[in-house]
N, C-alpha and C. Protein backbone atom coordinates (compact mmCIF):
# COMPACT_ATOMS: atom_id res chain seq x y z
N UNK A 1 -227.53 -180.83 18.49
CA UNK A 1 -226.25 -181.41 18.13
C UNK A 1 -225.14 -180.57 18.76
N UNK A 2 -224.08 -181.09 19.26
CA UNK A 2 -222.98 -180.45 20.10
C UNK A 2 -221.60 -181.06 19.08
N UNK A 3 -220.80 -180.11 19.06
CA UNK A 3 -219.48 -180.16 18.74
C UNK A 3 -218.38 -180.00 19.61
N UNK A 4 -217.95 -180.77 19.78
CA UNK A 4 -216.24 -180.80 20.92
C UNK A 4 -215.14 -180.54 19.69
N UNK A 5 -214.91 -179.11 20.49
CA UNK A 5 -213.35 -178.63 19.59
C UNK A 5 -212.43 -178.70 20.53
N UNK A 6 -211.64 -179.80 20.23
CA UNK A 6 -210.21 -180.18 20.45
C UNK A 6 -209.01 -178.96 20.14
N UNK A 7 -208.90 -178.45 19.55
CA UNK A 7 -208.28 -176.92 19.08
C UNK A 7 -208.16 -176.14 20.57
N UNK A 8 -208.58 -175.87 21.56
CA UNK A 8 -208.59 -175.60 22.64
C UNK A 8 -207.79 -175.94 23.26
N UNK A 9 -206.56 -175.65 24.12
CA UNK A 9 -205.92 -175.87 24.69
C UNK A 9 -205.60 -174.63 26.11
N UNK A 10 -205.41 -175.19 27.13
CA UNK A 10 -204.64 -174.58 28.42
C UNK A 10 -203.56 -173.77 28.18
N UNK A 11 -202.72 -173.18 29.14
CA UNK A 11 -201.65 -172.57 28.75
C UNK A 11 -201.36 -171.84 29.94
N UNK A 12 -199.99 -172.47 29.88
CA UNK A 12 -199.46 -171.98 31.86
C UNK A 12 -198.87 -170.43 31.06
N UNK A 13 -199.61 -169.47 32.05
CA UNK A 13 -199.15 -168.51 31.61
C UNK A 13 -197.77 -167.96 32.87
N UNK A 14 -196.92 -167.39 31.84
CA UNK A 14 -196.08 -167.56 33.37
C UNK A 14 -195.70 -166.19 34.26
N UNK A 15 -197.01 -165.61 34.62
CA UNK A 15 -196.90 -164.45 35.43
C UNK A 15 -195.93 -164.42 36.84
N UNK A 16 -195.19 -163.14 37.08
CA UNK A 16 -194.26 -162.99 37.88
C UNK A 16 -195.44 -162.87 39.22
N UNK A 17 -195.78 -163.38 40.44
CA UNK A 17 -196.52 -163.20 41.46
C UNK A 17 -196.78 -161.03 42.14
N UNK A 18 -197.70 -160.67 42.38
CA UNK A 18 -197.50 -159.31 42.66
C UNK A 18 -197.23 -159.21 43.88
N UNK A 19 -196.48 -157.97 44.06
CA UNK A 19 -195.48 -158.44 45.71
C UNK A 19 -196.52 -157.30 46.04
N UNK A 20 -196.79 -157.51 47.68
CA UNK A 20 -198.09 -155.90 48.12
C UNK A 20 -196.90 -155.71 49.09
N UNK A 21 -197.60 -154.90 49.61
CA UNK A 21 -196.52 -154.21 50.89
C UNK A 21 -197.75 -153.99 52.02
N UNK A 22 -197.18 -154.37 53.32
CA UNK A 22 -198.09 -153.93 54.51
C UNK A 22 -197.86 -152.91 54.90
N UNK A 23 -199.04 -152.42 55.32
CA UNK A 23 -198.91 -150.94 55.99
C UNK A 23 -199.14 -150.71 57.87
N UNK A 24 -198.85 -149.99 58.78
CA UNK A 24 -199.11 -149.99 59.47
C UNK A 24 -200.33 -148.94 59.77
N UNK A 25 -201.69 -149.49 60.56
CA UNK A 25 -202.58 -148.84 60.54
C UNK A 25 -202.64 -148.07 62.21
N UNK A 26 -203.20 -147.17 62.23
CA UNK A 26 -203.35 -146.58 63.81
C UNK A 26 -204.17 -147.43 64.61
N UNK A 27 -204.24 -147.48 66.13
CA UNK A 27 -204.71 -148.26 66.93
C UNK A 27 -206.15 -148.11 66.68
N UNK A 28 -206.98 -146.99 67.06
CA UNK A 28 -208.04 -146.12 66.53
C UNK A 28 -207.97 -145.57 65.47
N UNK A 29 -209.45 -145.33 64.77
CA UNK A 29 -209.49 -144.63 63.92
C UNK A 29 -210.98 -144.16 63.93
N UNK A 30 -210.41 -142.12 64.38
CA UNK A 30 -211.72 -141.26 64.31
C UNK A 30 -212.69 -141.65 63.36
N UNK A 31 -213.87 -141.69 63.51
CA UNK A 31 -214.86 -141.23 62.75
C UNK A 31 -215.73 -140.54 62.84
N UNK A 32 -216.05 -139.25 62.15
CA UNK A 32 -216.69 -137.96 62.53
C UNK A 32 -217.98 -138.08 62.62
N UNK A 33 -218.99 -137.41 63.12
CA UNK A 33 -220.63 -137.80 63.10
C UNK A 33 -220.90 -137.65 62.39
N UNK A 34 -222.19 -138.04 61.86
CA UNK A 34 -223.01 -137.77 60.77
C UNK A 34 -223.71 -136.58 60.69
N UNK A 35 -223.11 -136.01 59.30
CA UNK A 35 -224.34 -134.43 59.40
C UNK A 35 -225.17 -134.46 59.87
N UNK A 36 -225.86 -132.97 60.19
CA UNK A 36 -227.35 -133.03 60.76
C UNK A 36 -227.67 -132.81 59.82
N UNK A 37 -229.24 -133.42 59.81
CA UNK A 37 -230.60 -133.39 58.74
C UNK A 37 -230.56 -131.82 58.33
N UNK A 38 -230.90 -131.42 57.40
CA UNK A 38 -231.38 -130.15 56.90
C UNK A 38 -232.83 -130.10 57.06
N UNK A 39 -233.70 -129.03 57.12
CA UNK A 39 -235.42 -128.82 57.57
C UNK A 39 -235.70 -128.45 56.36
N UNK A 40 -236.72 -129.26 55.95
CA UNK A 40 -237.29 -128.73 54.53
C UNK A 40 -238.51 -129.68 54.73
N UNK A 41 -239.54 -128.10 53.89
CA UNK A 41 -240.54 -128.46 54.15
C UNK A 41 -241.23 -130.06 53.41
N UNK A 42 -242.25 -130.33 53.48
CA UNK A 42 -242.87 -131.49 53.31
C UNK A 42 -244.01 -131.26 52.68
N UNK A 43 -244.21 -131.86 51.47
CA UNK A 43 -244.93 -132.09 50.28
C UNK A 43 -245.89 -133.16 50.31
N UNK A 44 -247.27 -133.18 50.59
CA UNK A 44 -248.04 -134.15 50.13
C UNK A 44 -247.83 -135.17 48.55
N UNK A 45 -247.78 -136.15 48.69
CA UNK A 45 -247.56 -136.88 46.96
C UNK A 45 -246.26 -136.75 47.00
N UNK A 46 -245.16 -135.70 47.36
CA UNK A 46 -243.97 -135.80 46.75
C UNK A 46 -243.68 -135.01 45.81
N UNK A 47 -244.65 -134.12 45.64
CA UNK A 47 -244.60 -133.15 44.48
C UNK A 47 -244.97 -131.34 44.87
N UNK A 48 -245.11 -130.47 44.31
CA UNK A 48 -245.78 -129.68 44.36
C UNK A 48 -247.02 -129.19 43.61
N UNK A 49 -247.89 -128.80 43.75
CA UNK A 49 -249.10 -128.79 42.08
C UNK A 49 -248.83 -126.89 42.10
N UNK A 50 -249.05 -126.67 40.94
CA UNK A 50 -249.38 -125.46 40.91
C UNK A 50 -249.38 -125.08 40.17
């Protein structure tokens, strides 16, 4: 069984619009390399036993 509640109504809410601002971006833009790997040793399983 379903009930329609009429009690529900819309409602213009009356928000002021948000103003953004543009920015100017550089032509390029550096991006530095990616770290190097660190050396560490290597674990059978992923674990150590001991």
């Amino acid at each position: 069984m379903s009930a329609f509640r009429s009690d529900m109504t819309a409602t213009d809410d009356e928000r002021t619009p948000e103003v953004s601002e543009a920015i100017n971006l550089p032509d390029e833009i550096e991006i530095p390399p990616p770290p190097e790997q660190i050396a560490r040793p290597t674990t059978p399983g992923g674990r150590d036993k001991g």
